[in-house]
PDB file of N, CA and C in Angstrom:
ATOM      1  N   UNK A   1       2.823  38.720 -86.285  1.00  0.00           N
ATOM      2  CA  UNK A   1       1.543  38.172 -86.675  1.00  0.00           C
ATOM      3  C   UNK A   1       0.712  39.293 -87.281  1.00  0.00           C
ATOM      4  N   UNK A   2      -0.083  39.054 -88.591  1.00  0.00           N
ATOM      5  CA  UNK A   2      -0.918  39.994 -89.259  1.00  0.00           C
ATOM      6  C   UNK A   2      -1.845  40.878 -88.790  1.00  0.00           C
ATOM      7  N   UNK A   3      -1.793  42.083 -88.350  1.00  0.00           N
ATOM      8  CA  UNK A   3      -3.046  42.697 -87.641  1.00  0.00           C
ATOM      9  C   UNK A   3      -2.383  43.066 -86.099  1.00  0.00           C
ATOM     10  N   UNK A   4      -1.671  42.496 -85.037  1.00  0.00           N
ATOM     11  CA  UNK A   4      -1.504  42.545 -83.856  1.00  0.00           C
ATOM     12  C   UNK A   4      -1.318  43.954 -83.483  1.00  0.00           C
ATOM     13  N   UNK A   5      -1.620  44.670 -82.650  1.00  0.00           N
ATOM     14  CA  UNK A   5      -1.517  45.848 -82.454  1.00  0.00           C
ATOM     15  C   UNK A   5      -0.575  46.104 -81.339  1.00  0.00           C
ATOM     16  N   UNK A   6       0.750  46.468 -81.604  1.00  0.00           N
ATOM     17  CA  UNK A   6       1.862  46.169 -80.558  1.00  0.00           C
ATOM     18  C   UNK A   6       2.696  47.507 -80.490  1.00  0.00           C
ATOM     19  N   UNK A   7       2.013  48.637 -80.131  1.00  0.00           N
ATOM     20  CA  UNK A   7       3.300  49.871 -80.089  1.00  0.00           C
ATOM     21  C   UNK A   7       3.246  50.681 -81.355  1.00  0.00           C
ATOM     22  N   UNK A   8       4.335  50.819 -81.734  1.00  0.00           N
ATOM     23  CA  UNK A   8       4.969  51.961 -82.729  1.00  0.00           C
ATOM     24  C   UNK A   8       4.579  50.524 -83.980  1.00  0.00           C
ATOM     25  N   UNK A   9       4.763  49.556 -84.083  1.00  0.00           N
ATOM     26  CA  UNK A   9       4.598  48.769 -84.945  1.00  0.00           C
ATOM     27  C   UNK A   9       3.015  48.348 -85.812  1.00  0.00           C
ATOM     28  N   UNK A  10       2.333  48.784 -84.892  1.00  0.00           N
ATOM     29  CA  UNK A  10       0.949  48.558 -85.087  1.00  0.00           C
ATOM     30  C   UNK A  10       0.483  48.874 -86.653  1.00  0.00           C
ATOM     31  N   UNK A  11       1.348  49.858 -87.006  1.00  0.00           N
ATOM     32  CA  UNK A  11       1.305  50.510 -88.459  1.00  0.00           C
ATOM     33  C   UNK A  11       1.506  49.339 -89.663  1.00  0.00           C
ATOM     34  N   UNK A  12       2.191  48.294 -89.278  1.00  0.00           N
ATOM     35  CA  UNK A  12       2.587  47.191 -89.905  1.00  0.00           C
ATOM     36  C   UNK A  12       1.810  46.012 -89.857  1.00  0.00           C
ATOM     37  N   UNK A  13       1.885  44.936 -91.062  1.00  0.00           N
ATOM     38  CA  UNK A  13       1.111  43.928 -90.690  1.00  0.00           C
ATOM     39  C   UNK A  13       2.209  42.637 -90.778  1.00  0.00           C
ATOM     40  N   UNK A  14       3.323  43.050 -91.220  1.00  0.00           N
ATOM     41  CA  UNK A  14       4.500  42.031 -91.443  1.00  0.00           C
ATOM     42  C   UNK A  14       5.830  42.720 -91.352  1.00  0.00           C
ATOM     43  N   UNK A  15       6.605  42.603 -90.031  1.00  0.00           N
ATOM     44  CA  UNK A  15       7.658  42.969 -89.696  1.00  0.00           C
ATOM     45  C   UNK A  15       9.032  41.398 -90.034  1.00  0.00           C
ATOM     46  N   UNK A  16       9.832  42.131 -90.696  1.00  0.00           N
ATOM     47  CA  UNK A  16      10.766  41.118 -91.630  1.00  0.00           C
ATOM     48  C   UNK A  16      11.818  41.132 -90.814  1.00  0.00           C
ATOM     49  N   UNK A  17      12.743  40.164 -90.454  1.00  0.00           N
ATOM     50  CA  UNK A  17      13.610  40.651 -89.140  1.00  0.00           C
ATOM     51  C   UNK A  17      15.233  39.943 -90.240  1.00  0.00           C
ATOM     52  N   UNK A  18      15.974  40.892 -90.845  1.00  0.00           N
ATOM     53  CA  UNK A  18      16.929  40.746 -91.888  1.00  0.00           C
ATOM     54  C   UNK A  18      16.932  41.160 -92.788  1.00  0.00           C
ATOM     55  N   UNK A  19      17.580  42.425 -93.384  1.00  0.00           N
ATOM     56  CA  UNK A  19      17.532  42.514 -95.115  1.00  0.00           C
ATOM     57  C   UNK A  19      18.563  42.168 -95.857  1.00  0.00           C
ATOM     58  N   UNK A  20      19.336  40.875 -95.784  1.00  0.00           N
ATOM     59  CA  UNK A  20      19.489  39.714 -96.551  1.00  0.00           C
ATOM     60  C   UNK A  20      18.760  39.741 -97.974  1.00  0.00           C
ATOM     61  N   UNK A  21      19.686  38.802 -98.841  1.00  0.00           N
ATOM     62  CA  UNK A  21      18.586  38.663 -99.865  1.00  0.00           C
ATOM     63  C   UNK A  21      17.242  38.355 -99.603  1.00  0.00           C
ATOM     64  N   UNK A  22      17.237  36.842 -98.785  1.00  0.00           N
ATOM     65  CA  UNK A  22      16.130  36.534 -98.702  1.00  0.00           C
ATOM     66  C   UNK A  22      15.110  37.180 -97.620  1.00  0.00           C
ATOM     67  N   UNK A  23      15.895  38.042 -96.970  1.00  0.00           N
ATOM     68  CA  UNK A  23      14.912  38.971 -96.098  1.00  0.00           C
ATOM     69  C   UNK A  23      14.131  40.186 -97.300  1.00  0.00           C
ATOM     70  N   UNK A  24      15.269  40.619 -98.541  1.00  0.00           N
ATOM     71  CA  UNK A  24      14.676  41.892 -99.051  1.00  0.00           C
ATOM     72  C   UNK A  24      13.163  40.823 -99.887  1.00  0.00           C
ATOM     73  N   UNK A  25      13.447  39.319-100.329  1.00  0.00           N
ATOM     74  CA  UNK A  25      12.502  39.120-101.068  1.00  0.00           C
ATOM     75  C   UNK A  25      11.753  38.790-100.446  1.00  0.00           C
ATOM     76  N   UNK A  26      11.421  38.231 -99.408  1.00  0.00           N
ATOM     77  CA  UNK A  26      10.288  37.960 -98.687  1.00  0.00           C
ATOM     78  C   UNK A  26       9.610  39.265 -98.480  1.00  0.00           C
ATOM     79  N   UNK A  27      10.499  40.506 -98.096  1.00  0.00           N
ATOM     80  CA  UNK A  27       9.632  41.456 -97.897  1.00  0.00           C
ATOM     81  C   UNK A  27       8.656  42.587 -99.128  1.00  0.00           C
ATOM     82  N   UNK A  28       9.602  42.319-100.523  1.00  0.00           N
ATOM     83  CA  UNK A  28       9.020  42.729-101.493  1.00  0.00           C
ATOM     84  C   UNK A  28       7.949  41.580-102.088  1.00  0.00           C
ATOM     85  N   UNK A  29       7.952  40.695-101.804  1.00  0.00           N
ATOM     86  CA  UNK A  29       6.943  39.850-102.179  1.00  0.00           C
ATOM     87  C   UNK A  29       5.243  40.287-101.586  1.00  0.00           C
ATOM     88  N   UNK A  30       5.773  40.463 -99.784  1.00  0.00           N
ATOM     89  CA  UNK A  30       4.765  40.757 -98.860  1.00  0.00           C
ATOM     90  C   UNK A  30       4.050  42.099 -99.212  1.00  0.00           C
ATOM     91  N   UNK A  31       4.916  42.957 -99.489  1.00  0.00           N
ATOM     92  CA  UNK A  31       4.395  44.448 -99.773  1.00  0.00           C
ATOM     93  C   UNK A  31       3.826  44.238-101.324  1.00  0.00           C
ATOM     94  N   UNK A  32       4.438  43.802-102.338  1.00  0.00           N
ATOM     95  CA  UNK A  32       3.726  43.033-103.643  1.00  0.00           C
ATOM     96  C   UNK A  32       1.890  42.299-103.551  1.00  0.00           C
ATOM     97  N   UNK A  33       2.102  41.795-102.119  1.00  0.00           N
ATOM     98  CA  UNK A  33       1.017  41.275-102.056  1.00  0.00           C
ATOM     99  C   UNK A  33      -0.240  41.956-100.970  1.00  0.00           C
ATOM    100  N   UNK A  34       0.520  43.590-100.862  1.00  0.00           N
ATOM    101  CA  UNK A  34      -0.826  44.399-100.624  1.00  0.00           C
ATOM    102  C   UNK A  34      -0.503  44.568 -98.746  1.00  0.00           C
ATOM    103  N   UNK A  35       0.614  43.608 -98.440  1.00  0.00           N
ATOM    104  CA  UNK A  35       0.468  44.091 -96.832  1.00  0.00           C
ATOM    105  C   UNK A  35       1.873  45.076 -96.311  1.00  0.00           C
ATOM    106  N   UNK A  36       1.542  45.395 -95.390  1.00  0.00           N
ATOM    107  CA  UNK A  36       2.469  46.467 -95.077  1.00  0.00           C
ATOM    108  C   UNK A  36       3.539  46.169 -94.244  1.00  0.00           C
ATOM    109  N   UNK A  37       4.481  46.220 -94.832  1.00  0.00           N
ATOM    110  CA  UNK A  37       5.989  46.031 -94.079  1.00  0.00           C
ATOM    111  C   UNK A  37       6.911  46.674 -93.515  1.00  0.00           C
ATOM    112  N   UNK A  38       7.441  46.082 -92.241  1.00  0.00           N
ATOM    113  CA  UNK A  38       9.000  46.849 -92.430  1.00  0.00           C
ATOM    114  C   UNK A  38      10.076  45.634 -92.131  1.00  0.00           C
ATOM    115  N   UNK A  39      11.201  46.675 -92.034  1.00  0.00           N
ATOM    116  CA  UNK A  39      12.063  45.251 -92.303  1.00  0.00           C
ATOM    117  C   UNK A  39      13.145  46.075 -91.452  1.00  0.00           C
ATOM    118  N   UNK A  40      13.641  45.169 -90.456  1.00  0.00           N
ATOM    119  CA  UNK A  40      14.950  45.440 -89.755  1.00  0.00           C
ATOM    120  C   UNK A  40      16.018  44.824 -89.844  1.00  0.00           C
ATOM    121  N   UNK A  41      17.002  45.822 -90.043  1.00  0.00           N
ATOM    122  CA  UNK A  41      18.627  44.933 -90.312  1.00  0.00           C
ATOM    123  C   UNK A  41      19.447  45.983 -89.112  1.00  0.00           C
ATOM    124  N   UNK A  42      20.030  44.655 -88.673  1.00  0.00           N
ATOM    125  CA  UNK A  42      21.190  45.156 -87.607  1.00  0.00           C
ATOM    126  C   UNK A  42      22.406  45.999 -88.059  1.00  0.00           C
ATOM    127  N   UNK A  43      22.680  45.413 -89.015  1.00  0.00           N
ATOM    128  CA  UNK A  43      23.879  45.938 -90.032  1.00  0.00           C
ATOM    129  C   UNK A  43      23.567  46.824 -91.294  1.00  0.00           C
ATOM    130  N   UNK A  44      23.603  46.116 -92.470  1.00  0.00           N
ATOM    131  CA  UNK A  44      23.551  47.389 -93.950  1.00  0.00           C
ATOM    132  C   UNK A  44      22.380  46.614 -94.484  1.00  0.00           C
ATOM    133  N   UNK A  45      21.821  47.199 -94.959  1.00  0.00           N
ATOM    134  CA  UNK A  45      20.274  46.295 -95.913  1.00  0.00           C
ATOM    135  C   UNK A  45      20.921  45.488 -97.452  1.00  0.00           C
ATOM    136  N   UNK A  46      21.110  44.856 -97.283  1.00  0.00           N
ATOM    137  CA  UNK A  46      21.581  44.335 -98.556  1.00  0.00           C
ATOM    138  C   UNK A  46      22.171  42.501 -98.049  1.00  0.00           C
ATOM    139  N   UNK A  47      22.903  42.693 -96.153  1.00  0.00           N
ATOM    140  CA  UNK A  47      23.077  41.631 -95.642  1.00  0.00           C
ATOM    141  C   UNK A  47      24.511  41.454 -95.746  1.00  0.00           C
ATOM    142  N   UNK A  48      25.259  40.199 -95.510  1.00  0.00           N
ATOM    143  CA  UNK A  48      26.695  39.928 -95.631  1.00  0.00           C
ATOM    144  C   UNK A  48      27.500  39.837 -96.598  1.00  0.00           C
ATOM    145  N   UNK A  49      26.562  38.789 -97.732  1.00  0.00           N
ATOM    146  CA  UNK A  49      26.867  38.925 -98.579  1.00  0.00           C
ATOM    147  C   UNK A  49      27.308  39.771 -99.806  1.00  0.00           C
ATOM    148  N   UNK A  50      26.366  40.753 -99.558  1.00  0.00           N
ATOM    149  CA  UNK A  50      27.118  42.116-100.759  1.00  0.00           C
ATOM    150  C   UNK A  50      27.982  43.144-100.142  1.00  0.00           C
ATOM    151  N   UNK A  51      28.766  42.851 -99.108  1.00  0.00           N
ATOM    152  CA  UNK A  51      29.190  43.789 -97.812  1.00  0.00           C
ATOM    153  C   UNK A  51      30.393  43.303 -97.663  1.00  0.00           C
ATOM    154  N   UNK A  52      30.326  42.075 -97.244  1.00  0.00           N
ATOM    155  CA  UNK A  52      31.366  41.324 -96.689  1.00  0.00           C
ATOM    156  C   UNK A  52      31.643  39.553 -96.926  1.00  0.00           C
ATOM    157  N   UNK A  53      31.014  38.943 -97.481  1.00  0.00           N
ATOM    158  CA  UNK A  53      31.031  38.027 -98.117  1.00  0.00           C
ATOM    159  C   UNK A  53      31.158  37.849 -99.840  1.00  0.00           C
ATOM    160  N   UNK A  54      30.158  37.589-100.478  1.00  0.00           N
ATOM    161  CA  UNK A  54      30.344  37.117-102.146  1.00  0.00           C
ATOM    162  C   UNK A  54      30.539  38.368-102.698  1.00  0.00           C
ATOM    163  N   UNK A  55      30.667  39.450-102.672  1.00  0.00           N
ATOM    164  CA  UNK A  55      30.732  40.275-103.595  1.00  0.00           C
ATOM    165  C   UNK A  55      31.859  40.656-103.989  1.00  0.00           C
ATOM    166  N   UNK A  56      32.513  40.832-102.250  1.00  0.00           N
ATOM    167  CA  UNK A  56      34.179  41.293-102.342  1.00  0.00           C
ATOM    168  C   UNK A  56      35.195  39.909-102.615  1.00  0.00           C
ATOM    169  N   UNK A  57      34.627  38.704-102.294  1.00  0.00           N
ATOM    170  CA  UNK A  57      35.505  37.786-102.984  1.00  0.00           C
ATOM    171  C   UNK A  57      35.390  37.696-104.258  1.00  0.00           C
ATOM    172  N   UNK A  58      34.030  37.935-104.928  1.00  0.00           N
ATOM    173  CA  UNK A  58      34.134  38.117-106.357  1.00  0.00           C
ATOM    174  C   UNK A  58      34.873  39.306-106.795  1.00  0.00           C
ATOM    175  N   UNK A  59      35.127  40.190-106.508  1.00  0.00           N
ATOM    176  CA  UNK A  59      36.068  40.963-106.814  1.00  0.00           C
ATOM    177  C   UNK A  59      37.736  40.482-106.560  1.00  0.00           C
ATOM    178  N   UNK A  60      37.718  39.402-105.817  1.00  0.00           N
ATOM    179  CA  UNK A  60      39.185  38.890-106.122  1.00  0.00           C
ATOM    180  C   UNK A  60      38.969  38.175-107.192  1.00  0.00           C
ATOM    181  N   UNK A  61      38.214  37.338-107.110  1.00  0.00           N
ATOM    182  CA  UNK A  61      38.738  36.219-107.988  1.00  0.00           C
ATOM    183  C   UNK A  61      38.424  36.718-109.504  1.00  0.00           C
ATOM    184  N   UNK A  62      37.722  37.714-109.982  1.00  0.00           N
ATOM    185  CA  UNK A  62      37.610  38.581-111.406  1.00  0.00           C
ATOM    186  C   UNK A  62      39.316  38.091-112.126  1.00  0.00           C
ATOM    187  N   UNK A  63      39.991  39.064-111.170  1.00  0.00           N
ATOM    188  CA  UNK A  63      41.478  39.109-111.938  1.00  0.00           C
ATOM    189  C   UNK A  63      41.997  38.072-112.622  1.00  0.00           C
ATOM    190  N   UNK A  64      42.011  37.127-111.747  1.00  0.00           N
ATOM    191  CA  UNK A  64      42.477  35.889-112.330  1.00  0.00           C
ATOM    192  C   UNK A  64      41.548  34.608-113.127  1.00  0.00           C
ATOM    193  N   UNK A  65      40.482  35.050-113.349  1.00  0.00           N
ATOM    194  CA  UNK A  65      39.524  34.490-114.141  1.00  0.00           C
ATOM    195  C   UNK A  65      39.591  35.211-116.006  1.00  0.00           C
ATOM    196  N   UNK A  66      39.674  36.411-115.875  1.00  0.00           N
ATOM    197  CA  UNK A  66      40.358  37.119-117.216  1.00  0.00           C
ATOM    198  C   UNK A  66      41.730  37.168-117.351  1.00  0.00           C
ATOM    199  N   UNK A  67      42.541  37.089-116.715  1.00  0.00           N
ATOM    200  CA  UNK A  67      43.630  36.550-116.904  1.00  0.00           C
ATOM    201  C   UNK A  67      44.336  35.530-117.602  1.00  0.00           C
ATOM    202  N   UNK A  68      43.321  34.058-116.762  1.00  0.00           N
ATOM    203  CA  UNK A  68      43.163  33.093-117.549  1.00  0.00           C
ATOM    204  C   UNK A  68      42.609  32.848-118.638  1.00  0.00           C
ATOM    205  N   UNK A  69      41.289  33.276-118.883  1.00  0.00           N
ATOM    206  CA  UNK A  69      40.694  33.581-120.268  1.00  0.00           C
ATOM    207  C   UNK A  69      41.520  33.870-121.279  1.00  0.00           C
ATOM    208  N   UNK A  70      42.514  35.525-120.976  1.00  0.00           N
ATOM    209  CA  UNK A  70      43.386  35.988-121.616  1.00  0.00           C
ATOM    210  C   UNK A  70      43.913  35.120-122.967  1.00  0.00           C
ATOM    211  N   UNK A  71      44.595  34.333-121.385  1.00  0.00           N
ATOM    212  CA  UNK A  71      46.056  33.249-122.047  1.00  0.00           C
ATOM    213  C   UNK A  71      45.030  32.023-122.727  1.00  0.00           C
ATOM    214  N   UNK A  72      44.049  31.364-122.524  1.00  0.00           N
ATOM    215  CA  UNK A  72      43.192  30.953-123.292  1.00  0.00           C
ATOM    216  C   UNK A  72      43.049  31.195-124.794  1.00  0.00           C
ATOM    217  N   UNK A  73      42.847  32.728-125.460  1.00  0.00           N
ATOM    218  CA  UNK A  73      42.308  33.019-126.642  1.00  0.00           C
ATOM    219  C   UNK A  73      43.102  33.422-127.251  1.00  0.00           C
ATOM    220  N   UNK A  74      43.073  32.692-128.711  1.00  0.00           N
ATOM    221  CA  UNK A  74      44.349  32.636-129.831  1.00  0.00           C
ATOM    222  C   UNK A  74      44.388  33.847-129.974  1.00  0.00           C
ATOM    223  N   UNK A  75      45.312  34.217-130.244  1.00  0.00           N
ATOM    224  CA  UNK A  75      45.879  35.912-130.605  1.00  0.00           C
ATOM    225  C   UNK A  75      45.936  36.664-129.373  1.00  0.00           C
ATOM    226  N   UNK A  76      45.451  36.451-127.875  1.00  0.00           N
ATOM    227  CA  UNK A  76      45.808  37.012-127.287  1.00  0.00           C
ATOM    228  C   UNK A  76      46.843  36.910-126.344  1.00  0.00           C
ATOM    229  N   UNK A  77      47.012  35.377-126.264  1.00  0.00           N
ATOM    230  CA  UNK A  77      48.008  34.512-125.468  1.00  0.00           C
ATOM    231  C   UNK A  77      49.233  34.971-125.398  1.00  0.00           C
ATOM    232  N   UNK A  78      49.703  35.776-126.359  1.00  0.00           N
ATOM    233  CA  UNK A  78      51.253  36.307-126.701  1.00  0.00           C
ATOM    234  C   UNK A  78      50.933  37.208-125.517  1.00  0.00           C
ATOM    235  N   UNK A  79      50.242  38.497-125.986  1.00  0.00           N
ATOM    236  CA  UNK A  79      50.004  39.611-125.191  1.00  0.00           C
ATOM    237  C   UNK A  79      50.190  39.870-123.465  1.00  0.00           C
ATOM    238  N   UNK A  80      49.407  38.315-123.158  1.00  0.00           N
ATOM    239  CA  UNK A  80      49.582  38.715-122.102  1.00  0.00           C
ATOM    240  C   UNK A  80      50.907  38.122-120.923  1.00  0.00           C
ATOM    241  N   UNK A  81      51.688  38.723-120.489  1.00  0.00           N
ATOM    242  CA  UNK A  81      53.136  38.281-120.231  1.00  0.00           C
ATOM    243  C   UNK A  81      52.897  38.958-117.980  1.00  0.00           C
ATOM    244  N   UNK A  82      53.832  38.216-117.550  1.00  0.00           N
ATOM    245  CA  UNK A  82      53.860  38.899-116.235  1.00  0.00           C
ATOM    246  C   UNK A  82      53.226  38.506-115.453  1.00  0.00           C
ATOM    247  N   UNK A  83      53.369  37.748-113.945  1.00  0.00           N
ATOM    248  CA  UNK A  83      52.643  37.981-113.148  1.00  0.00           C
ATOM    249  C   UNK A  83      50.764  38.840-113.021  1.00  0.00           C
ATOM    250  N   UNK A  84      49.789  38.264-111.966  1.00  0.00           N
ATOM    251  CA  UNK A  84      48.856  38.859-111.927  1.00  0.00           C
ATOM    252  C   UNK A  84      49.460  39.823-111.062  1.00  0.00           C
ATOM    253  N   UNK A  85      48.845  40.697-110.772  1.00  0.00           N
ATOM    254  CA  UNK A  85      49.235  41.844-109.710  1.00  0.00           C
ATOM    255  C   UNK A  85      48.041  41.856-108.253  1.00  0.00           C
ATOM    256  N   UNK A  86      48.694  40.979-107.437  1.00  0.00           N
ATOM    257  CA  UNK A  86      47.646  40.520-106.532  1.00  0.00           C
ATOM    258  C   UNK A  86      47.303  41.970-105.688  1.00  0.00           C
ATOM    259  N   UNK A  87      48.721  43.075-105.548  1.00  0.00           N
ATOM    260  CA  UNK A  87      48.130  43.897-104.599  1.00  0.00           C
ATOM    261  C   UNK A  87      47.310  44.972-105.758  1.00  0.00           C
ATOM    262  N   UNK A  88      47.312  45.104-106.440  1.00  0.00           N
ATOM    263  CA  UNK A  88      46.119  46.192-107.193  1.00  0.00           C
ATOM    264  C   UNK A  88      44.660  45.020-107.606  1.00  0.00           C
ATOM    265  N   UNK A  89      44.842  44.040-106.702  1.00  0.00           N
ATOM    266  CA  UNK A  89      43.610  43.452-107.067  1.00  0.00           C
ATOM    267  C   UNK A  89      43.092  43.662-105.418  1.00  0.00           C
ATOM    268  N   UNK A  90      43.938  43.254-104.672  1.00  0.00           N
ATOM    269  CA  UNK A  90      43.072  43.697-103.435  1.00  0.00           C
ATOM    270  C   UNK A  90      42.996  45.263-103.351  1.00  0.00           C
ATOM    271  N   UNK A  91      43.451  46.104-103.699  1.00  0.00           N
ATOM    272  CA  UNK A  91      43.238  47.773-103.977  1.00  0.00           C
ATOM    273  C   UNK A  91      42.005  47.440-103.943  1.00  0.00           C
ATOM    274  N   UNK A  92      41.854  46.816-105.391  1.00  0.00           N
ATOM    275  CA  UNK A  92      40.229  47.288-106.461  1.00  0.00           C
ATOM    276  C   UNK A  92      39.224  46.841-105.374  1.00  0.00           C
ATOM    277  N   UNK A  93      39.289  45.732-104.514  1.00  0.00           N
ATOM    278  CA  UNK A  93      38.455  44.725-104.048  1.00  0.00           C
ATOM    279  C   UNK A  93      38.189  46.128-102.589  1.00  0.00           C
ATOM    280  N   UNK A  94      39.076  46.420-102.210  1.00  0.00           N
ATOM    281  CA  UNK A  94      39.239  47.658-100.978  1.00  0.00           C
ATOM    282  C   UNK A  94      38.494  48.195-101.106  1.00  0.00           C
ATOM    283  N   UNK A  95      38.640  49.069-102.658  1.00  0.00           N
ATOM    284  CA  UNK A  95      38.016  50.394-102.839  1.00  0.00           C
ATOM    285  C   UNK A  95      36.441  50.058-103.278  1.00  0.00           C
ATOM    286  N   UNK A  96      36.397  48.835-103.691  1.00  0.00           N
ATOM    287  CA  UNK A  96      34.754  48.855-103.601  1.00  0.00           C
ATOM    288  C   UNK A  96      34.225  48.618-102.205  1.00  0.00           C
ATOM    289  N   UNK A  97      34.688  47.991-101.442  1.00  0.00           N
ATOM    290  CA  UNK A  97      34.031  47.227-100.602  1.00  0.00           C
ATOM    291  C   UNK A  97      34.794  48.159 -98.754  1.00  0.00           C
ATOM    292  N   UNK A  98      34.149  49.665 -99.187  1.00  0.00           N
ATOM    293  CA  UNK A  98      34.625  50.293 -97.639  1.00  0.00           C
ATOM    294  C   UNK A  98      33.341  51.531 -97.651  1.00  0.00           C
ATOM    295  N   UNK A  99      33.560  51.866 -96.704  1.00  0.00           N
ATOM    296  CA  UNK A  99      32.244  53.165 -96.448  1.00  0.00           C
ATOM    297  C   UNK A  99      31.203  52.841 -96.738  1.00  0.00           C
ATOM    298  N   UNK A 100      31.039  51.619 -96.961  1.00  0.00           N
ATOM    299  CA  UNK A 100      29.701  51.351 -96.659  1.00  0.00           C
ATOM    300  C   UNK A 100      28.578  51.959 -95.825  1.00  0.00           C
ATOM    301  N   UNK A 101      27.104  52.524 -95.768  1.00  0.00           N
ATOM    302  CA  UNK A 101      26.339  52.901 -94.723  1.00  0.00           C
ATOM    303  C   UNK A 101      24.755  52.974 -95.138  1.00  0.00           C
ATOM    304  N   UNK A 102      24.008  52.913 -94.663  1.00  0.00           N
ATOM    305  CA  UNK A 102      22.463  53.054 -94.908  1.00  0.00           C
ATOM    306  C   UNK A 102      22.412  54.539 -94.478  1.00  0.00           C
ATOM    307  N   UNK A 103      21.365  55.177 -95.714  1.00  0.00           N
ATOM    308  CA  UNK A 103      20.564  56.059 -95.107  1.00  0.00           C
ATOM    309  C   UNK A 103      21.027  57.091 -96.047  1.00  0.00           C
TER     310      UNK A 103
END
């Protein structure tokens, strides 16, 4: 609540409890609008989604979306021959999505 004077927090007038997307926008909105925030995340500030949900499945499914495109577009359809290569797609998907950390 705006103003409450509660501890170490007192410094704040809007404590955001998630930095989720919709935790980071609620809280840049709040600080946008002149009051003072903080924002706690249990995990990485960014939330599940860019961590461990949509980001790293979008990194699977990339491969086989240009792939298909590929074989789609005249003149390139010849070119492309072979199997996708599922384990250098989970590599790529690995190597983005490890060591993650705040701070």
């Amino acid at each position: 609540m705006p103003g409450t004077q509660c501890g170490r927090w007192a410094a704040y007038d809007v404590l955001v409890i998630g930095a989720g997307p919709a935790g980071e926008h609620a809280a840049g909105r709040l600080a946008g609008g002149g009051l003072r925030v903080a924002v706690v995340e249990k995990e990485l500030v960014g939330g599940e989604c860019s961590y461990w949900g949509c980001i790293p499945s979008k990194t699977l499914i990339r491969p086989g979306d240009v792939l298909a495109a590929a074989r789609r577009a005249p003149g390139a359809e010849q070119a492309v021959t072979g199997p996708l290569g599922s384990a250098a797609a989970f590599a790529q998907r690995d190597r983005r999505d490890r060591g993650w950390r705040d701070g």
